[in-house]
C-alpha atoms as a PDB file:
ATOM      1  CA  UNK A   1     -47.167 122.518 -28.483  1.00  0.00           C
ATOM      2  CA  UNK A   2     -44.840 124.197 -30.481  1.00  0.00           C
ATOM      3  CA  UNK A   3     -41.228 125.666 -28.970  1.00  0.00           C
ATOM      4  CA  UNK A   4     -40.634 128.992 -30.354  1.00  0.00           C
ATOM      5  CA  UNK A   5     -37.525 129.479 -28.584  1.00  0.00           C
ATOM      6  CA  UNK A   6     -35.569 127.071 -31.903  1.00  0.00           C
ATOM      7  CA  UNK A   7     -33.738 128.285 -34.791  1.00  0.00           C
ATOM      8  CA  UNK A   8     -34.626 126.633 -37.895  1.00  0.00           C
ATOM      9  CA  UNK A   9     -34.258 128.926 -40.809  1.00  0.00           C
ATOM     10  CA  UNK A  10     -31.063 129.173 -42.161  1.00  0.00           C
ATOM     11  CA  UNK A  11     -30.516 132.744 -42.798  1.00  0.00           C
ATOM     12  CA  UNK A  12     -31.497 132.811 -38.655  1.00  0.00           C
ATOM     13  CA  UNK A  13     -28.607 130.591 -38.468  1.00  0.00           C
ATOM     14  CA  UNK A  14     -26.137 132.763 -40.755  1.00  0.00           C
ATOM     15  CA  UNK A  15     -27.042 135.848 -39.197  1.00  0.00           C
ATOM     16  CA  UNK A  16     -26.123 134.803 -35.883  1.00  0.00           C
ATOM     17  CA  UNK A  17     -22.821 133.042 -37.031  1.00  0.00           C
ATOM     18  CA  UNK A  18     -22.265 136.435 -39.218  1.00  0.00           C
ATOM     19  CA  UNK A  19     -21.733 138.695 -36.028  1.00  0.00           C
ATOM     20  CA  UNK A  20     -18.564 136.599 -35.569  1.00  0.00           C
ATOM     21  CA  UNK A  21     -18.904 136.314 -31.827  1.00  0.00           C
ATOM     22  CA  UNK A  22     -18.526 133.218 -30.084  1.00  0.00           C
ATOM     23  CA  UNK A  23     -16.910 130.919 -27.405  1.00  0.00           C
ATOM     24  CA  UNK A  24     -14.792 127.408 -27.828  1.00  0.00           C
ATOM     25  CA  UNK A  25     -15.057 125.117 -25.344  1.00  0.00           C
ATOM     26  CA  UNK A  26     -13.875 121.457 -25.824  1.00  0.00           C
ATOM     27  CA  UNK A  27     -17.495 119.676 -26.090  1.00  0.00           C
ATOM     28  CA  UNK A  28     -19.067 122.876 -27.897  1.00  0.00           C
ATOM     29  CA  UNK A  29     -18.598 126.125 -30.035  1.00  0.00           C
ATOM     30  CA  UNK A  30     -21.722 128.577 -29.090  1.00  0.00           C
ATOM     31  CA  UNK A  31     -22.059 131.448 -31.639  1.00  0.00           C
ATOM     32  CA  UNK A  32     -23.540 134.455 -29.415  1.00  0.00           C
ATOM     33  CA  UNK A  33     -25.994 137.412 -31.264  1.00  0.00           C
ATOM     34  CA  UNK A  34     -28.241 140.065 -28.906  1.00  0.00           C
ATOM     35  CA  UNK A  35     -31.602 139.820 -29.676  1.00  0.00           C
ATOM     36  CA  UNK A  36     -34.162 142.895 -30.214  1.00  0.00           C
ATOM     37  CA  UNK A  37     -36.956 140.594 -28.949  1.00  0.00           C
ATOM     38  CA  UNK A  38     -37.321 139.646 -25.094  1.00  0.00           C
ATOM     39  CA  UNK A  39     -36.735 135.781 -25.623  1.00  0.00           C
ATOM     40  CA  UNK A  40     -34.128 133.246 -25.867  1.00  0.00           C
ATOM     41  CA  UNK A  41     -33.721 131.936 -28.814  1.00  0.00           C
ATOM     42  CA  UNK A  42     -31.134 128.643 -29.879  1.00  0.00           C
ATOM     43  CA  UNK A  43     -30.513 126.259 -32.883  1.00  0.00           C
ATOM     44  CA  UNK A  44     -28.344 123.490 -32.595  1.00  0.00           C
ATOM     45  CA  UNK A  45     -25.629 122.035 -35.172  1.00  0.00           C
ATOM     46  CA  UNK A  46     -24.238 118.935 -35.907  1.00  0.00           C
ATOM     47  CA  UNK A  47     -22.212 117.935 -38.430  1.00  0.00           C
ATOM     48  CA  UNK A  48     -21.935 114.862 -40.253  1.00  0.00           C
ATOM     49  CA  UNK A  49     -18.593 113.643 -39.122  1.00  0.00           C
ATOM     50  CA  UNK A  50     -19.842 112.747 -35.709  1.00  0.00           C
ATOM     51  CA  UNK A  51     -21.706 109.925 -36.789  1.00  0.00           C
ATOM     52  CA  UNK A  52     -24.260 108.507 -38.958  1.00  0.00           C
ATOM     53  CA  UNK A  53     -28.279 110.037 -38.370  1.00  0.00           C
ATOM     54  CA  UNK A  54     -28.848 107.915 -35.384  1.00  0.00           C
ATOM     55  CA  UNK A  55     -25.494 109.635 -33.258  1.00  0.00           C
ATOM     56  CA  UNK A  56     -26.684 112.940 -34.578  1.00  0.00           C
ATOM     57  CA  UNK A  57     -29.887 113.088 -33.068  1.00  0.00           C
ATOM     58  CA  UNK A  58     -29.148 111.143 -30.243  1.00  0.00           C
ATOM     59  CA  UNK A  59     -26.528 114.143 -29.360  1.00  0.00           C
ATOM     60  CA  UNK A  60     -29.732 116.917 -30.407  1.00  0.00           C
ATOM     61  CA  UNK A  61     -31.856 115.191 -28.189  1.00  0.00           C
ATOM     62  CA  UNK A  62     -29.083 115.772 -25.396  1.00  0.00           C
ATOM     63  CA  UNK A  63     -28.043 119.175 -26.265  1.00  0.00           C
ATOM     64  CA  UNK A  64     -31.818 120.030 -26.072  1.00  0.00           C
ATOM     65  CA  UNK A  65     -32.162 118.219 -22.595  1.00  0.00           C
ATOM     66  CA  UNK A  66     -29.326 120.443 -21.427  1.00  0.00           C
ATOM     67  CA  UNK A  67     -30.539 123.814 -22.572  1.00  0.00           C
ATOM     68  CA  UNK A  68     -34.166 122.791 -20.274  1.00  0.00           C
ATOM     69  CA  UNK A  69     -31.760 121.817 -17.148  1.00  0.00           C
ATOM     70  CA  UNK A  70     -29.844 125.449 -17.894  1.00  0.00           C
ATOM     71  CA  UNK A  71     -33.169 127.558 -18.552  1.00  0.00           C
ATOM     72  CA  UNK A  72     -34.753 126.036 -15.393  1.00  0.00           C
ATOM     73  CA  UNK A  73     -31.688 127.454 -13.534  1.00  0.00           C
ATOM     74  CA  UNK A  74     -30.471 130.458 -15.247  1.00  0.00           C
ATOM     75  CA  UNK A  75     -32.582 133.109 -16.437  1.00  0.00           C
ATOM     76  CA  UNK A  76     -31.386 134.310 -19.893  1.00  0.00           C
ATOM     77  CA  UNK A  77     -32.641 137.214 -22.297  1.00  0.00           C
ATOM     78  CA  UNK A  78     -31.964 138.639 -25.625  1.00  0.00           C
ATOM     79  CA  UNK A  79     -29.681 136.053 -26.665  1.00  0.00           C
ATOM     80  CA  UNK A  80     -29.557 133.892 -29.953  1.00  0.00           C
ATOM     81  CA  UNK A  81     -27.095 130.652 -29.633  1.00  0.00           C
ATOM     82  CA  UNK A  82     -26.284 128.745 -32.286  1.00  0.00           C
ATOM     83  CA  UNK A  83     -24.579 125.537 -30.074  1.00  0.00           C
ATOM     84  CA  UNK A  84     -22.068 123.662 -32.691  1.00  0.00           C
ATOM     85  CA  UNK A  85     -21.166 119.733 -30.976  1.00  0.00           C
ATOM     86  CA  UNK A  86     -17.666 118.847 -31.478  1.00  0.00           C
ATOM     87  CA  UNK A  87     -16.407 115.285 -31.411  1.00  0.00           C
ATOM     88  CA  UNK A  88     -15.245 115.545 -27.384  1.00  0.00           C
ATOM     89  CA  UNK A  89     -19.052 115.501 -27.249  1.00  0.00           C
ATOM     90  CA  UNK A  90     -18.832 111.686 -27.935  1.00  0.00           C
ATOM     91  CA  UNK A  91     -16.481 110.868 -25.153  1.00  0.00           C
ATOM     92  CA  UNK A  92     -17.785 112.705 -22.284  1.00  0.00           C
ATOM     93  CA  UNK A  93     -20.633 112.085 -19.789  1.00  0.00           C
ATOM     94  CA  UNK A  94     -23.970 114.198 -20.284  1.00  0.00           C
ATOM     95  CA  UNK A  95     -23.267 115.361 -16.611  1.00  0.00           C
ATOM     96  CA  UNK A  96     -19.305 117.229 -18.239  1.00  0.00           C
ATOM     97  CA  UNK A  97     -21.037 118.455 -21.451  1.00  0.00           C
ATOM     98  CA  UNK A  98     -23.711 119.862 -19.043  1.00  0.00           C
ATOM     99  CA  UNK A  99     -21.518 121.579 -17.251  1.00  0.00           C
ATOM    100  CA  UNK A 100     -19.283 122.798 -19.972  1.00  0.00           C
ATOM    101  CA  UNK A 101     -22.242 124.157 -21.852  1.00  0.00           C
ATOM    102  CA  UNK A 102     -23.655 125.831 -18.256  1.00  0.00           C
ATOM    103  CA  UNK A 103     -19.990 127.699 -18.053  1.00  0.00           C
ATOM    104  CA  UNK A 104     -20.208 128.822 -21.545  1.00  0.00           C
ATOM    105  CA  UNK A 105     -23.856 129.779 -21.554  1.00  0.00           C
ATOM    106  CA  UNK A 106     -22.822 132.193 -18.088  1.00  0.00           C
ATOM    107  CA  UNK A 107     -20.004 133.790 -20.483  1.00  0.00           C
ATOM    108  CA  UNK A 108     -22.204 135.070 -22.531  1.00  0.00           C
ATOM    109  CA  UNK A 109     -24.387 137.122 -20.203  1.00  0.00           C
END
């Protein structure tokens, strides 16, 4: 079943980092952009200084795990994210960067 909630294109990605509107918390740096369609829509970011291709997708795979906990709770609409990981990432517990991300994700609205 495919998700069609995900950014993958990279001019998707662009033109949501382009409107220059977004939130820093320690964990994360979301990039915010109103949507004309009635969905919400994310991509996710990692650099390479994090870690090797394991880390990376190990921290996807939690990122995306977070953003099902947060949609089950919190209805959101019109919104593209573009959720950047920072290195405190690495040195918190899933249960902090899920509630970081949850604060930041009810900023937006």
């Amino acid at each position: 079943m495919k998700n069609v909630n995900i950014i993958k294109k990279n001019h998707e990605f662009q033109k949501i980092i382009g409107n220059k509107r977004y939130l820093k918390g320690k964990a994360f740096i979301l990039y915010t952009s109103k949507n004309n369609i009635d969905n919400f829509k994310y991509g996710i970011s990692v650099g390479k200084k994090l870690g090797n291709a394991i880390v990376r997708n190990k921290i996807k795979r939690q990122i995306r795990g977070m953003i099902k906990i947060i949609l089950s709770e919190i209805i959101v609409k019109n919104i593209g994210l573009v959720i950047i990981a920072r290195n405190e990432l690495l040195k918190r517990s899933f249960e902090e960067n899920l509630n970081e991300l949850k604060k930041l994700i009810a900023l937006v609205k």
